[in-house]
Protein backbone atom coordinates (compact mmCIF):
# COMPACT_ATOMS: atom_id res chain seq x y z
CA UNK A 1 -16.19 -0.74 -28.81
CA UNK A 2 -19.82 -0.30 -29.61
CA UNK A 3 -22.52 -3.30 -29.82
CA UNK A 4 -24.48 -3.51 -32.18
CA UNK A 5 -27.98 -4.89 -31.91
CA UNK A 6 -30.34 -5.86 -35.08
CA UNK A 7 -33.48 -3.63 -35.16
CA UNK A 8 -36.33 -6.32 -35.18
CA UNK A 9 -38.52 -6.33 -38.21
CA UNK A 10 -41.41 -4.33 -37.89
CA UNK A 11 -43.68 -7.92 -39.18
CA UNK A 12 -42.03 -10.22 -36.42
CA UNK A 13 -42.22 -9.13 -32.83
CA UNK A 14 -39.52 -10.12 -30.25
CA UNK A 15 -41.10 -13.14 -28.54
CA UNK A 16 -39.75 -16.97 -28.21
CA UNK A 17 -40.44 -19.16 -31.03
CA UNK A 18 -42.37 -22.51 -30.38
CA UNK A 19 -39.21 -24.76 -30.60
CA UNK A 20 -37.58 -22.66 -27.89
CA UNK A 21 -40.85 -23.13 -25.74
CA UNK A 22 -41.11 -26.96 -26.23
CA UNK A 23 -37.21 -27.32 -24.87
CA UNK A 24 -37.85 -25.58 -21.74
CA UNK A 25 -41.38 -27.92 -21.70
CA UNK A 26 -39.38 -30.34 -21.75
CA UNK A 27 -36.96 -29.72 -19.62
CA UNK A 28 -39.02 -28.97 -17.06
CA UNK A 29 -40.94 -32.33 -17.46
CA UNK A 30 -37.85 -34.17 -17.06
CA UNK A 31 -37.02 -31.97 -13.97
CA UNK A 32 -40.16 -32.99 -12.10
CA UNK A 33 -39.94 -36.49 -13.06
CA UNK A 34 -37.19 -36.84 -11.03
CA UNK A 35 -38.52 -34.70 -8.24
CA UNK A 36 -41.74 -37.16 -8.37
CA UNK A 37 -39.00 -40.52 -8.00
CA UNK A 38 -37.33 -38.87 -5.48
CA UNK A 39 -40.32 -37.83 -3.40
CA UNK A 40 -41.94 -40.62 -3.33
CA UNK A 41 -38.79 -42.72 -2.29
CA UNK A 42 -38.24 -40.11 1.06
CA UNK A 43 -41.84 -40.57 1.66
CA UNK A 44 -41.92 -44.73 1.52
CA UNK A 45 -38.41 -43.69 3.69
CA UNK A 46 -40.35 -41.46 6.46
CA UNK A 47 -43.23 -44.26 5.95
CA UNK A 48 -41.06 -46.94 7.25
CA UNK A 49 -39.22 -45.05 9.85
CA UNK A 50 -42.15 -43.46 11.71
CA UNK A 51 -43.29 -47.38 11.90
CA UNK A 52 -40.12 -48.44 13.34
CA UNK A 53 -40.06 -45.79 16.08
CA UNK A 54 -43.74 -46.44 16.90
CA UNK A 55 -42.94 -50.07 17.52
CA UNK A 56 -39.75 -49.33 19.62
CA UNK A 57 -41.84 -47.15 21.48
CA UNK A 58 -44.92 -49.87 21.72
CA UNK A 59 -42.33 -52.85 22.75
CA UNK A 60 -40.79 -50.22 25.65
CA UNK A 61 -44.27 -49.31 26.66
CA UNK A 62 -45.24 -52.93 26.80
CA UNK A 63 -42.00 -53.80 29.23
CA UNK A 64 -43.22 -50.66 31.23
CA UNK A 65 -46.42 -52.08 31.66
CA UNK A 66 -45.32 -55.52 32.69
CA UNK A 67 -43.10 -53.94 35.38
CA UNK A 68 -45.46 -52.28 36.26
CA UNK A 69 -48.56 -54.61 36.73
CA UNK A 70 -46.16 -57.27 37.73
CA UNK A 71 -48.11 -59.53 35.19
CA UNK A 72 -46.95 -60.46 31.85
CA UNK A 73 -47.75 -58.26 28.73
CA UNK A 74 -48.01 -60.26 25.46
CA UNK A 75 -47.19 -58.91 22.29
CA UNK A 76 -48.52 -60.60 19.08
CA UNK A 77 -47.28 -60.43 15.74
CA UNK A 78 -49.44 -61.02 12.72
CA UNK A 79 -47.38 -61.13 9.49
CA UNK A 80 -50.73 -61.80 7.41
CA UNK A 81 -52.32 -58.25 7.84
CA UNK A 82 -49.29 -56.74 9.14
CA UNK A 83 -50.17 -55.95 13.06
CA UNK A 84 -49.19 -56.46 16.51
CA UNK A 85 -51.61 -56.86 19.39
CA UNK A 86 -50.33 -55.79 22.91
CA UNK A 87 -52.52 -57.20 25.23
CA UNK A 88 -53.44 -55.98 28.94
CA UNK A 89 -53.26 -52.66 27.30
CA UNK A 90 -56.39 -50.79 25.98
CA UNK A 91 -56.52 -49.48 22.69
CA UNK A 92 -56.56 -45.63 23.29
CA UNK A 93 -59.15 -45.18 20.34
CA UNK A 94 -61.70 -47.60 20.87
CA UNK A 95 -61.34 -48.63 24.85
CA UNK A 96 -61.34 -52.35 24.03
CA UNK A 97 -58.72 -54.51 26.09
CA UNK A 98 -56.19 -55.25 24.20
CA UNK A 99 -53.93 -52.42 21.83
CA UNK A 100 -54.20 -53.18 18.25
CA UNK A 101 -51.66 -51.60 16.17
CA UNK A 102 -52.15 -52.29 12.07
CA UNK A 103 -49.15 -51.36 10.49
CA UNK A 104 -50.12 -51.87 7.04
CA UNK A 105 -52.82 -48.96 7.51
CA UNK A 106 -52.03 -45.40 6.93
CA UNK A 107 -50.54 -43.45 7.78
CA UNK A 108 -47.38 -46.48 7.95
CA UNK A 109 -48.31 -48.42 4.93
CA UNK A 110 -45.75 -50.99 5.29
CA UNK A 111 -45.43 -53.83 2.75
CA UNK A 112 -44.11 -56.60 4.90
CA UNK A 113 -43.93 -57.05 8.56
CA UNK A 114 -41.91 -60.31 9.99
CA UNK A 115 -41.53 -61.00 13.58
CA UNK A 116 -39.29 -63.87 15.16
CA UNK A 117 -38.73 -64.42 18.67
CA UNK A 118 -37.41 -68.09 19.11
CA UNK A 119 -39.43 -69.38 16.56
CA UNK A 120 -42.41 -67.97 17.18
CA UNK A 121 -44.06 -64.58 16.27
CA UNK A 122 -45.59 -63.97 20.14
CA UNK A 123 -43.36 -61.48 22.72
CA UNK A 124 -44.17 -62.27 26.35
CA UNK A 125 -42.57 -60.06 29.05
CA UNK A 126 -42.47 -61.19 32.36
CA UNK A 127 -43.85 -59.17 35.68
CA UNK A 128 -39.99 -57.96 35.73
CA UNK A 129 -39.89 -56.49 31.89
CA UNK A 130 -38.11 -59.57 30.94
CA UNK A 131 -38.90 -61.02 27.29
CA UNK A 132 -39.10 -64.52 26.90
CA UNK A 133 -36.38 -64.21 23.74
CA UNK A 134 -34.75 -62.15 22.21
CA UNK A 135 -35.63 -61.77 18.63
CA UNK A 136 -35.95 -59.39 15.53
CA UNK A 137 -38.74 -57.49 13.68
CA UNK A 138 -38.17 -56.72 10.08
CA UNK A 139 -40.41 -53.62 8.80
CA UNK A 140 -40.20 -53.36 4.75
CA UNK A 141 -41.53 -50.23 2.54
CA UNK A 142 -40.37 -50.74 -0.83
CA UNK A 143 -37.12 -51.66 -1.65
CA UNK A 144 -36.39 -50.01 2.18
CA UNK A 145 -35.93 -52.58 5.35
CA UNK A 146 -35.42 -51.67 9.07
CA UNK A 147 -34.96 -53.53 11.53
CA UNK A 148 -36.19 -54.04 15.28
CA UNK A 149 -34.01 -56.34 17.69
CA UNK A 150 -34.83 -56.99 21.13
CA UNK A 151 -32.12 -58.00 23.15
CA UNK A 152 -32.27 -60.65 26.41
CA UNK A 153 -32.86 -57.17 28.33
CA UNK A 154 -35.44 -56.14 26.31
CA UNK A 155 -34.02 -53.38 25.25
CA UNK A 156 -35.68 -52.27 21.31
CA UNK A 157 -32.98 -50.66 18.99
CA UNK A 158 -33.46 -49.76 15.39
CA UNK A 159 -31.39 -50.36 12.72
């Protein structure tokens, strides 16, 4: 079986005619508005995760320094402009006593930040590494939450 092909006319070159080029245009639009929604949820994702690790790591490093100082480390919670203050610890950028952490700053950006430890938004742990409470921290990005709870141990875990 032979195939035939049509000769093109000599007046109309083989090319793609305009409606053929505004379907794949649009198309690919379509494609990379979904590629935009999706990045920009696994960023706000990442965002919010980096921010929960950083203030596991900040509530272990606070314990650590209680134990070992033997004098209590107090960590403050500040809903309003979304930040924690460790005190007793100086802030590695600026020397000043006292660790300042603004989560709501890039590169975390988070939306919300709500701290309660019996009642109160203020962590103490004791010269041992003991907390006064146990208690939760809720991180928000978005639609996205995670969670920080402190057990009686004061032990951080992330969910």
């Amino acid at each position: 079986m032979v195939a035939h092909s049509r000769p093109t006319s000599p007046d109309r070159p083989a090319a793609f005619s305009l409606l053929e080029l505004a379907i794949v245009l649009a198309i690919i639009a379509i494609a990379a508005a979904v590629a935009a929604g999706r990045y920009a949820q696994s960023l706000a994702r990442w965002r919010l995760d980096s921010a929960a690790r950083l203030l596991a790591s900040d509530l272990t490093l606070a314990q650590a320094h209680a134990r070992c100082t033997s004098s209590p480390a107090t960590v403050t919670f500040d809903s309003a402009s979304r930040a924690y203050r460790i005190s007793g610890l100086r802030d590695p950028k600026t020397g000043d006593p006292g660790r300042i952490v603004r989560l709501g700053d890039p590169p975390a950006r988070i939306d919300a930040l709500a701290a309660d430890f019996g009642g109160d938004a203020t962590l103490v742990f004791d010269g041992f590494g003991n907390p006064d409470s146990d208690g939760v921290i809720v991180l928000s990005a978005g639609p996205l939450q995670k969670t920080i709870a402190l057990d009686a141990g004061g032990k951080a875990v992330i969910r």
